[in-house]
Protein backbone atom coordinates (compact mmCIF):
# COMPACT_ATOMS: atom_id res chain seq x y z
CA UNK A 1 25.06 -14.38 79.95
CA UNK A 2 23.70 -17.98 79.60
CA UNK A 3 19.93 -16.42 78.74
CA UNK A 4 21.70 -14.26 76.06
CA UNK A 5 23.80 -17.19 74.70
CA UNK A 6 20.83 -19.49 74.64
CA UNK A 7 18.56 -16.69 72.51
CA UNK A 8 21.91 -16.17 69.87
CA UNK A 9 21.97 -20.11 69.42
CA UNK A 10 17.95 -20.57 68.95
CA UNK A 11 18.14 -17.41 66.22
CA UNK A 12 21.27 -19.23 64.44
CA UNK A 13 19.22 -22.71 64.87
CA UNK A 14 16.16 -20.36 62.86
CA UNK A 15 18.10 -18.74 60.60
CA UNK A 16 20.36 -21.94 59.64
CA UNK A 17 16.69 -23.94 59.10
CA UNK A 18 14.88 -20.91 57.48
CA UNK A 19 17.81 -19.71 55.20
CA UNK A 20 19.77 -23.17 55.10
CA UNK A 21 16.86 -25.26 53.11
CA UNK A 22 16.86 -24.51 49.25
CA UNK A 23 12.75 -24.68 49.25
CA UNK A 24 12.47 -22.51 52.03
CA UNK A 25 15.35 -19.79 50.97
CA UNK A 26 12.88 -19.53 47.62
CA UNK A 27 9.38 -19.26 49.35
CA UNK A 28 11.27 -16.05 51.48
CA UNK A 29 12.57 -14.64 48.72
CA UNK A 30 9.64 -14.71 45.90
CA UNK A 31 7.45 -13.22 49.00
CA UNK A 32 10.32 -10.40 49.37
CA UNK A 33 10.05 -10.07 45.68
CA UNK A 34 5.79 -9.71 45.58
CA UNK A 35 6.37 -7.40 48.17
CA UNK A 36 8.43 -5.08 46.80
CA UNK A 37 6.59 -4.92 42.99
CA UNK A 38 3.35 -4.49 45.54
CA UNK A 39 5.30 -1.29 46.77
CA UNK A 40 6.43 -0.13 43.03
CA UNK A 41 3.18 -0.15 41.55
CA UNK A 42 1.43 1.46 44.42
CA UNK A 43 4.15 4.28 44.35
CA UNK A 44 3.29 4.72 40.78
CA UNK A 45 -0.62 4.47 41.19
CA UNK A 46 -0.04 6.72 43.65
CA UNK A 47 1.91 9.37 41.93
CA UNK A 48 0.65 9.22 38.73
CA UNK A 49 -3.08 10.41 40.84
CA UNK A 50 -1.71 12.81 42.89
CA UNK A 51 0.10 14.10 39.14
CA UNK A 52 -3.08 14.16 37.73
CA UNK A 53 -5.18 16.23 40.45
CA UNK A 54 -2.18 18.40 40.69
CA UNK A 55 -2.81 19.37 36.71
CA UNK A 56 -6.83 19.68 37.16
CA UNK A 57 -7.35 16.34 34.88
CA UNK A 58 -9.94 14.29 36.10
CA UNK A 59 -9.06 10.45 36.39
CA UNK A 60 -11.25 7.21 36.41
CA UNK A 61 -14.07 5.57 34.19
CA UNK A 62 -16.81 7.94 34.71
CA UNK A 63 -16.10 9.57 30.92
CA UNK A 64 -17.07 6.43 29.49
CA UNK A 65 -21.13 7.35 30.04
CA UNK A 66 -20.53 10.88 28.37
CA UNK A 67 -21.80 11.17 24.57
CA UNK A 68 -19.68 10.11 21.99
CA UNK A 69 -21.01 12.62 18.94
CA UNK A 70 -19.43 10.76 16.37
CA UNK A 71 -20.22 7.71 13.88
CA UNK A 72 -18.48 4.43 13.15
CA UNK A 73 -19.11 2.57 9.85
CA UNK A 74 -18.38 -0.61 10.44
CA UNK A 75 -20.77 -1.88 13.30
CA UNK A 76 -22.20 -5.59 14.66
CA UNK A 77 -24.24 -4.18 17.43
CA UNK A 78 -26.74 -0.86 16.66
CA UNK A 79 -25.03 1.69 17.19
CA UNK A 80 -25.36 5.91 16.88
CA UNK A 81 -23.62 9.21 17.11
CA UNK A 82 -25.88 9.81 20.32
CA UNK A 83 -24.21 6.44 21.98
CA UNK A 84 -21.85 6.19 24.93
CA UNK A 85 -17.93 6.26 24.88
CA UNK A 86 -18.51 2.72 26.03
CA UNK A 87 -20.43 1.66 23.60
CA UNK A 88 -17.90 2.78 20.89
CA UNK A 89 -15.09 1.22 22.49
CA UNK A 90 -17.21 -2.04 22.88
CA UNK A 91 -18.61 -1.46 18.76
CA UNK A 92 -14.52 -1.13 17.91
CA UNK A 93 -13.66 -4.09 20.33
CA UNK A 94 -15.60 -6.49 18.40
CA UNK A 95 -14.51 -5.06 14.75
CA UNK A 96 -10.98 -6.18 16.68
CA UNK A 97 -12.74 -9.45 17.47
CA UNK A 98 -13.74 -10.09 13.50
CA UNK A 99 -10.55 -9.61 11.40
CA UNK A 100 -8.80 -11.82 14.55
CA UNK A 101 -11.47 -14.49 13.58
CA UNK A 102 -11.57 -14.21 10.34
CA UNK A 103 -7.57 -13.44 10.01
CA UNK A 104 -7.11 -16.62 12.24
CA UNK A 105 -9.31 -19.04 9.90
CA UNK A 106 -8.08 -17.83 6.50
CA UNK A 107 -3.95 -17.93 7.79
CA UNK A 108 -5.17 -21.37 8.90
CA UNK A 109 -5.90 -22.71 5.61
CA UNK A 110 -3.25 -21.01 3.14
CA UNK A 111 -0.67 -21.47 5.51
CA UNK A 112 -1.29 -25.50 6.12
CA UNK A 113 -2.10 -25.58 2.33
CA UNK A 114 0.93 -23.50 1.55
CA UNK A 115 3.15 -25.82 4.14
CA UNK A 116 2.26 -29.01 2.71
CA UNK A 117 2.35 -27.57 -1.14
CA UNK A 118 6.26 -26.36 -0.49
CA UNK A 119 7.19 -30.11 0.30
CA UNK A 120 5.65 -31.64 -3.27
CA UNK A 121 7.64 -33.17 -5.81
CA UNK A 122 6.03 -30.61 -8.37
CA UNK A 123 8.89 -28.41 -8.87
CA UNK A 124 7.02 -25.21 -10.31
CA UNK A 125 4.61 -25.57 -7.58
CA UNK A 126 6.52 -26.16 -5.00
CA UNK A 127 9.04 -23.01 -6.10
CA UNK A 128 5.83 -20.94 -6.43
CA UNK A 129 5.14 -21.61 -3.22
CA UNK A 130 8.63 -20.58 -1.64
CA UNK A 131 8.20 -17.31 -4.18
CA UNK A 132 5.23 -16.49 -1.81
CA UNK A 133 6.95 -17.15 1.43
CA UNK A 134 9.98 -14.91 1.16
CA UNK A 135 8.45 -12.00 -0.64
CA UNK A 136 5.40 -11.75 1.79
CA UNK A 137 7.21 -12.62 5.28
CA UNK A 138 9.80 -10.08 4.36
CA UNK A 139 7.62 -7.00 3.56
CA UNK A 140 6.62 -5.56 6.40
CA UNK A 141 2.96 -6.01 6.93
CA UNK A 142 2.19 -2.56 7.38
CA UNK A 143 3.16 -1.87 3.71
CA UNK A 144 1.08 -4.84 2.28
CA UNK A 145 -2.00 -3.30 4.57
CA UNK A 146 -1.98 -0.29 2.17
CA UNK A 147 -1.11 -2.15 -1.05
CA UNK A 148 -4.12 -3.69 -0.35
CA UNK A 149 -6.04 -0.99 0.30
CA UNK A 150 -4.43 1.05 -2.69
CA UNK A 151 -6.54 -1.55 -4.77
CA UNK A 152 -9.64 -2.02 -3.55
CA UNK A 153 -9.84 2.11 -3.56
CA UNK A 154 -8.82 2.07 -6.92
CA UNK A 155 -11.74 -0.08 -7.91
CA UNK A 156 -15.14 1.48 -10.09
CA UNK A 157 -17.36 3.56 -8.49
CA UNK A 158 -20.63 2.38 -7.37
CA UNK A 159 -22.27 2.70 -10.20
CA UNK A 160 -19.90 0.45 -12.40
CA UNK A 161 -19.81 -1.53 -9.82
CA UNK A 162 -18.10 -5.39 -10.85
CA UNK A 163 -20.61 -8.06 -10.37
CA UNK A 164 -20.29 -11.45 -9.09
CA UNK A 165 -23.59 -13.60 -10.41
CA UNK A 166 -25.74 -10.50 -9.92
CA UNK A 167 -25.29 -11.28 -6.03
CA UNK A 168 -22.01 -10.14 -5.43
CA UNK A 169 -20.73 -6.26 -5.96
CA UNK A 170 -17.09 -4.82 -6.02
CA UNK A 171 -16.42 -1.18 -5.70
CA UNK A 172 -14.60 1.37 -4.20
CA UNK A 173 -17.08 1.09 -1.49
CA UNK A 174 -16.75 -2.55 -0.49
CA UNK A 175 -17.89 -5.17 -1.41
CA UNK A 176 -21.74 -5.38 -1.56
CA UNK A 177 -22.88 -9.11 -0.55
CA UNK A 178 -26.07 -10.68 0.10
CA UNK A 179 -27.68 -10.32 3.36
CA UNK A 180 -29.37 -12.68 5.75
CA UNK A 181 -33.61 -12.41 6.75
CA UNK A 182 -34.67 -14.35 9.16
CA UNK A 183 -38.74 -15.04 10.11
CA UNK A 184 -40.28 -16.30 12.95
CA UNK A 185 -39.46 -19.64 12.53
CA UNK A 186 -35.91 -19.51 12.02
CA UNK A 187 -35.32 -20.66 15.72
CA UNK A 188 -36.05 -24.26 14.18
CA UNK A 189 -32.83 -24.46 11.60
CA UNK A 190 -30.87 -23.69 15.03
CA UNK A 191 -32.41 -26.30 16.62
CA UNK A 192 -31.61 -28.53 13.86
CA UNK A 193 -27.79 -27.42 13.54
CA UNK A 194 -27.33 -28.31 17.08
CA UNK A 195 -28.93 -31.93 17.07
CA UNK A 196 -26.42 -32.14 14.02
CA UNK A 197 -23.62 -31.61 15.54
CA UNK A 198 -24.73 -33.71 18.55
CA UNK A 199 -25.52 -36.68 16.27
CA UNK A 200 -22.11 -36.37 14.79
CA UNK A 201 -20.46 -36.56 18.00
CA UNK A 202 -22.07 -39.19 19.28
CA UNK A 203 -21.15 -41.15 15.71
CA UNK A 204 -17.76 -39.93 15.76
CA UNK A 205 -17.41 -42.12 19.07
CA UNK A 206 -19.45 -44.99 17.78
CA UNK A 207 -17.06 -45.04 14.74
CA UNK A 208 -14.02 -45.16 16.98
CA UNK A 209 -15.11 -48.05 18.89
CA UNK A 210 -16.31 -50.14 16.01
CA UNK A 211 -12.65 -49.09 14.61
CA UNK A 212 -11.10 -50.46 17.57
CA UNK A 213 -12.90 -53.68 17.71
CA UNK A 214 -13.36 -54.77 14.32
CA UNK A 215 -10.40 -52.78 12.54
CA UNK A 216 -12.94 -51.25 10.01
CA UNK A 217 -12.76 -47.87 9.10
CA UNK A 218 -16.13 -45.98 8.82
CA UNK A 219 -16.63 -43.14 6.43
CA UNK A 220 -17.16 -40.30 9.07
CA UNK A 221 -15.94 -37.35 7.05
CA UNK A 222 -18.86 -38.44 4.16
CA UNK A 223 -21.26 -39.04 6.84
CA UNK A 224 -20.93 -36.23 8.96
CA UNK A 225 -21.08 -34.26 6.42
CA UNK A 226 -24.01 -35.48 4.93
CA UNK A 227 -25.46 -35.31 8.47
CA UNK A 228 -24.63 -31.70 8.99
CA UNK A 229 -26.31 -30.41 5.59
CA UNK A 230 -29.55 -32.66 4.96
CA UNK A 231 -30.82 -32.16 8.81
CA UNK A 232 -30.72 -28.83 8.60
CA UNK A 233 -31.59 -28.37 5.52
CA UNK A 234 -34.89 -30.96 6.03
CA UNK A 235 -36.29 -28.89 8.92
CA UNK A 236 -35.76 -25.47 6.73
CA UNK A 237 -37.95 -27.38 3.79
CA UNK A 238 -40.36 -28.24 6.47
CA UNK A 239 -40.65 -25.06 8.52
CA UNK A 240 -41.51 -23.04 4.98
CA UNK A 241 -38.07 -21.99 4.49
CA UNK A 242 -38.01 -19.57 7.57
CA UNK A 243 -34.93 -17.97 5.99
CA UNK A 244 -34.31 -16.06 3.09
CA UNK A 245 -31.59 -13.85 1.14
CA UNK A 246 -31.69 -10.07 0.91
CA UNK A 247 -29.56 -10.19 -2.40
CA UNK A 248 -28.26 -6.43 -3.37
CA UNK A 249 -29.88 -5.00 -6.65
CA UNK A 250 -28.04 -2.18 -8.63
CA UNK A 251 -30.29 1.10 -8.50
CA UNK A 252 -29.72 3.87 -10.69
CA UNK A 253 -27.77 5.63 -8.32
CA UNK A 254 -26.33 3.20 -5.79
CA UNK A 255 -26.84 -0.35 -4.22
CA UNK A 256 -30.08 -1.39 -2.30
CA UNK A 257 -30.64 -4.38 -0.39
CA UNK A 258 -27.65 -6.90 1.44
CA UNK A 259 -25.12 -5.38 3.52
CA UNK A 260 -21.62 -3.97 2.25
CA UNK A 261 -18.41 -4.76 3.79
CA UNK A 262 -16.15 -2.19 3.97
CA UNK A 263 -12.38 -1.88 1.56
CA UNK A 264 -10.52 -0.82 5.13
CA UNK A 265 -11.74 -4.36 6.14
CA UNK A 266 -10.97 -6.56 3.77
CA UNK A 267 -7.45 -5.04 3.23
CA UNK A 268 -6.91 -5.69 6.20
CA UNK A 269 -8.00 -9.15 6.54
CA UNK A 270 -6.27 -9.92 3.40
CA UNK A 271 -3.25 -8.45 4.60
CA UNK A 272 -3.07 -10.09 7.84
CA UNK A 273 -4.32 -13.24 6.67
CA UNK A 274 -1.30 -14.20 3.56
CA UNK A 275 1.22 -12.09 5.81
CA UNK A 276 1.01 -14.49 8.85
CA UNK A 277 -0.34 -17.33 6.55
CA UNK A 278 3.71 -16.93 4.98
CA UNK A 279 4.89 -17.92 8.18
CA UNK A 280 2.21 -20.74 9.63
CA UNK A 281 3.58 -22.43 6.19
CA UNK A 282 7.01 -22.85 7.37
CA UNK A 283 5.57 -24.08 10.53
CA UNK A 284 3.96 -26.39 8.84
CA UNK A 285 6.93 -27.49 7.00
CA UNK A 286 8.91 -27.86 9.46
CA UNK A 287 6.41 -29.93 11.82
CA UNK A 288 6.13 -31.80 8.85
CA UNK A 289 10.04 -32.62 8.24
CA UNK A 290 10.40 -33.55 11.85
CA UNK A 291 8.65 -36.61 11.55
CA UNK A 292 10.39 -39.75 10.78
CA UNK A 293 10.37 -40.54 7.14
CA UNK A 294 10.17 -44.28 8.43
CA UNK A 295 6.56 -43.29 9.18
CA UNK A 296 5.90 -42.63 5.50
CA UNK A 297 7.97 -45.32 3.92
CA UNK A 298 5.60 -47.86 6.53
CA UNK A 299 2.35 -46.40 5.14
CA UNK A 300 3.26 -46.87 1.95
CA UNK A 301 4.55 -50.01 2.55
CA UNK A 302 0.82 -51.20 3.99
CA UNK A 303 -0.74 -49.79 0.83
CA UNK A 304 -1.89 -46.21 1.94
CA UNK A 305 -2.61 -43.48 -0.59
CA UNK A 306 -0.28 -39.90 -0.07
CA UNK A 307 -3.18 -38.19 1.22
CA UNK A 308 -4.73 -40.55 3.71
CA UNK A 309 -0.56 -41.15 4.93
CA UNK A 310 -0.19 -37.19 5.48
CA UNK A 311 -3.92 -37.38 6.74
CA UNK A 312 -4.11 -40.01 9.47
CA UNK A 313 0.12 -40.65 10.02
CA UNK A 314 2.05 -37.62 9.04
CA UNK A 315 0.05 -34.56 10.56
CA UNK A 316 -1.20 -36.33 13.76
CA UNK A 317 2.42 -36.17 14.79
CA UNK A 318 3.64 -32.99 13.28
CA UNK A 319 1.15 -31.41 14.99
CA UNK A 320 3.03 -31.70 17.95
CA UNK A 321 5.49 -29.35 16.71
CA UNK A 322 3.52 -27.32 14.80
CA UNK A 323 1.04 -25.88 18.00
CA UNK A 324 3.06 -24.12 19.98
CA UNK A 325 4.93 -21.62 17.15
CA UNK A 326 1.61 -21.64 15.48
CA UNK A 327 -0.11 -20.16 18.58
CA UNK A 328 2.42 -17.16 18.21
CA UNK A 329 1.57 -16.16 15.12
CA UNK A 330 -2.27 -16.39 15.87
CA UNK A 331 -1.29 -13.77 18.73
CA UNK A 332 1.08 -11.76 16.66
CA UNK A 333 -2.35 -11.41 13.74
CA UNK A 334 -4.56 -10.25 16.47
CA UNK A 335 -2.18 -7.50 17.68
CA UNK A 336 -1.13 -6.56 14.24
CA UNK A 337 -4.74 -5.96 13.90
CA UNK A 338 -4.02 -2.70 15.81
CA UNK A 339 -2.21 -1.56 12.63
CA UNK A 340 -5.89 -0.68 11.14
CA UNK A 341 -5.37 2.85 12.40
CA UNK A 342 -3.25 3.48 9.13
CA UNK A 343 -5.95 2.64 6.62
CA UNK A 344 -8.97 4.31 8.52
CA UNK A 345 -10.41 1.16 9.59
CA UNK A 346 -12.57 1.73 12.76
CA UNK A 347 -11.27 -0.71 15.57
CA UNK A 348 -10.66 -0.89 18.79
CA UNK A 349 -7.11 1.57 18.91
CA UNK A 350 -8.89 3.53 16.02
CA UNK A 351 -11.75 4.35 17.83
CA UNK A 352 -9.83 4.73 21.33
CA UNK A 353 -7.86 7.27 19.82
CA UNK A 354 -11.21 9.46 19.04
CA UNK A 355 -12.00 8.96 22.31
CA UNK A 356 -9.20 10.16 24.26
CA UNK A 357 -9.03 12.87 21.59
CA UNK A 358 -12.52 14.38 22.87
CA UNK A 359 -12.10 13.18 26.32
CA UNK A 360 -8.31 13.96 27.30
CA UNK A 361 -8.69 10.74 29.05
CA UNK A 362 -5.05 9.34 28.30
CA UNK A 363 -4.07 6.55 30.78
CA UNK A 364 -7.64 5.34 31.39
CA UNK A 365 -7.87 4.71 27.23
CA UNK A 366 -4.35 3.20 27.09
CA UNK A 367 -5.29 0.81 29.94
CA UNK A 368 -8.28 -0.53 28.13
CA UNK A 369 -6.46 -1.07 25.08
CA UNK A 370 -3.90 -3.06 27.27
CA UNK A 371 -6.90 -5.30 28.93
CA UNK A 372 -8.39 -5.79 25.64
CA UNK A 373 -5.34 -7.06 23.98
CA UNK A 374 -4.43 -9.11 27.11
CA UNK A 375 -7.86 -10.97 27.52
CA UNK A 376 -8.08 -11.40 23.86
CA UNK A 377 -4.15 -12.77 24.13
CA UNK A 378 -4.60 -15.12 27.00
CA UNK A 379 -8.05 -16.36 25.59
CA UNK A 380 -6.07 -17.40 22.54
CA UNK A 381 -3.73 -19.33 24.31
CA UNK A 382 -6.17 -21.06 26.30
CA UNK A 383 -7.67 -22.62 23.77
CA UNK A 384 -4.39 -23.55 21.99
CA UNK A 385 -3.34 -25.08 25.17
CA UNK A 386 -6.62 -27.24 25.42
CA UNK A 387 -6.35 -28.12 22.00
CA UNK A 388 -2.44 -28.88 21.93
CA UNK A 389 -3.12 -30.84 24.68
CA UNK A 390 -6.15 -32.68 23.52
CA UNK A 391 -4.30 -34.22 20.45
CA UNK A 392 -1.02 -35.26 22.81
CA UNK A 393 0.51 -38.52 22.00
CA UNK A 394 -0.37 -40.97 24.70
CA UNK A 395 2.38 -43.50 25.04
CA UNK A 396 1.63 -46.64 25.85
């Protein structure tokens, strides 16, 4: 009786210490809680497999070696109808990879230009501005996708092509632009581009110390910039001017010479780019807005110019504000990218649809597209993260 009293009171004692402490009652319960999605997931895994054998489909990767048999327009790497699945997802991946890019940079720039434009005094500009904001950010994008598309389709055929300084051709086509050749010395301009940006890092901190000592600005933006072109551009004079321009000629038939860019592609990056660009604006705005205007009435009290106050005072801060939303909407442009499927425009979905057309593969397909968009997603936000938390207010 006294053995069986003593083990009840050490299992309370256990219990009442296990369950009793708050930290200890949550370490239990988030390892009850792994445990049991570990148990879910493997019980789908597990049936789905057993589902598929059961049908005579075959399941895993091994499709992705097999012949793909068809073509894709729009390539970086070489790439041929006698080319692996693989290779085709990888070709469509990276077509992903450019609009994001290129989507990114150009949303970058209207929508900061557009943010800061919406706040002038300039009443037509300024009600311009908000014109462009609530008619594009309240069209769905998918719509403006083929308005743009509409147009560049509608364009001359190739041989009326519109010129641009007889280097530059519009059509229904593309756009025909001039086209990079590199020699065998081309390795030097590289060289030089990175000892340019080295030099300018290593005067970027030179120029904050001598600010911090003597109070004297330094020019950096002229300098820099000087120091970015003429280095480069001295070792290409030197070398023998190791690269050159392929510039596209009008034949009698068709275009020769550069490389052409397809319509699907830039209606979609001009899509993307003003659709999200509406919203990064309002962003902008509103990181803007949430600054004191004691900040700006002090600048202008110490004799600063408008631009040099929302350069150096106004957006250092907003920018605290502005970040985080503004990392959204570079994630919501790379997955609206997947809406190329509607104009023809060969990317990563586009392409993985062909696939699992041929193949029948179906949840293999589906789970690369998830991957894809998940690396590319958290690869974003890395960066944001590094950068939002590079430019942090220190508080001293």
């Amino acid at each position: 009786m006294t053995q069986n009293n003593g083990t009840k009171i050490f299992f309370e004692i256990i219990t009442r210490r296990l369950w009793g402490e708050e930290r200890t009652r949550g370490i239990i319960l988030q390892i009850f809680l792994v445990f049991g999605l570990v148990l879910f997931f493997a019980f789908i895994i597990s049936n789905t497999i057993t589902n598929l054998q059961n049908a005579g489909l075959a399941s895993g990767y091994g499709f992705l070696g097999d012949t793909a048999s068809f073509d894709i327009n729009q390539r970086l790497i070489e790439y041929s109808s006698t080319s692996s699945y693989g290779r085709a997802i990888i070709v469509g991946g990276l077509n992903t990879i450019v609009v994001a890019v290129m989507g990114i940079l150009a949303a970058t720039l209207i929508g900061f230009l557009a943010g800061i434009l919406r706040l002038s005094g300039n009443f037509l500009i300024s009600r311009l501005i908000t014109m462009y904001v609530e008619f594009v950010r309240n069209v769905p994008v998918l719509l403006q996708i083929i308005f743009w598309w509409i147009i560049l389709i509608s364009l001359p055929k190739v041989r009326s092509s519109l010129s641009i300084g007889d280097s530059v051709f519009l059509n229904n086509r593309g756009v025909r632009l001039p086209s990079l050749i590199f020699e065998n010395n081309s390795l030097y301009i590289a060289a030089g581009i990175i000892i340019s940006v080295l030099l300018v890092y290593v005067l970027r901190l030179w120029a904050r110390k001598r600010q911090k000592d003597t109070g004297k600005p330094f020019p950096l933006g002229i300098a820099s910039l000087g120091i970015l072109i003429l280095i480069p551009l001295l070792i290409y004079f030197i070398a023998g001017e190791p690269i050159g321009l392929d510039k596209p000629t009008r034949g009698r038939f068709n275009l020769t010479g550069g490389f052409n860019v397809t319509p699907e592609l830039v209606a979609l990056w001009l899509a993307l780019s003003t659709y999200t660009a509406a919203f990064i604006s309002e962003i902008v705005r509103s990181g803007i807005l949430s600054v004191s205007k004691g900040q700006k009435e002090a600048a202008s009290a110490l004799g600063l110019r408008p631009g040099l106050t929302m350069r150096k005072i106004i957006l250092p801060q907003a920018l605290r504000v502005i970040i985080p939303p503004l990392t959204s909407q570079y994630l919501n442009l790379a997955k609206n990218s997947s809406l190329a499927v509607a104009i023809g425009y060969q990317d990563i979905v586009s392409i993985g649809d062909t696939v699992l057309n041929q193949s029948g593969q179906a949840l293999e397909v589906i789970s690369i597209f998830m991957i894809f968009y998940l690396s590319l997603s958290l690869m974003t936000s890395a960066l944001m993260n590094w950068y939002n938390k590079r430019i942090e207010l220190v508080e001293r």
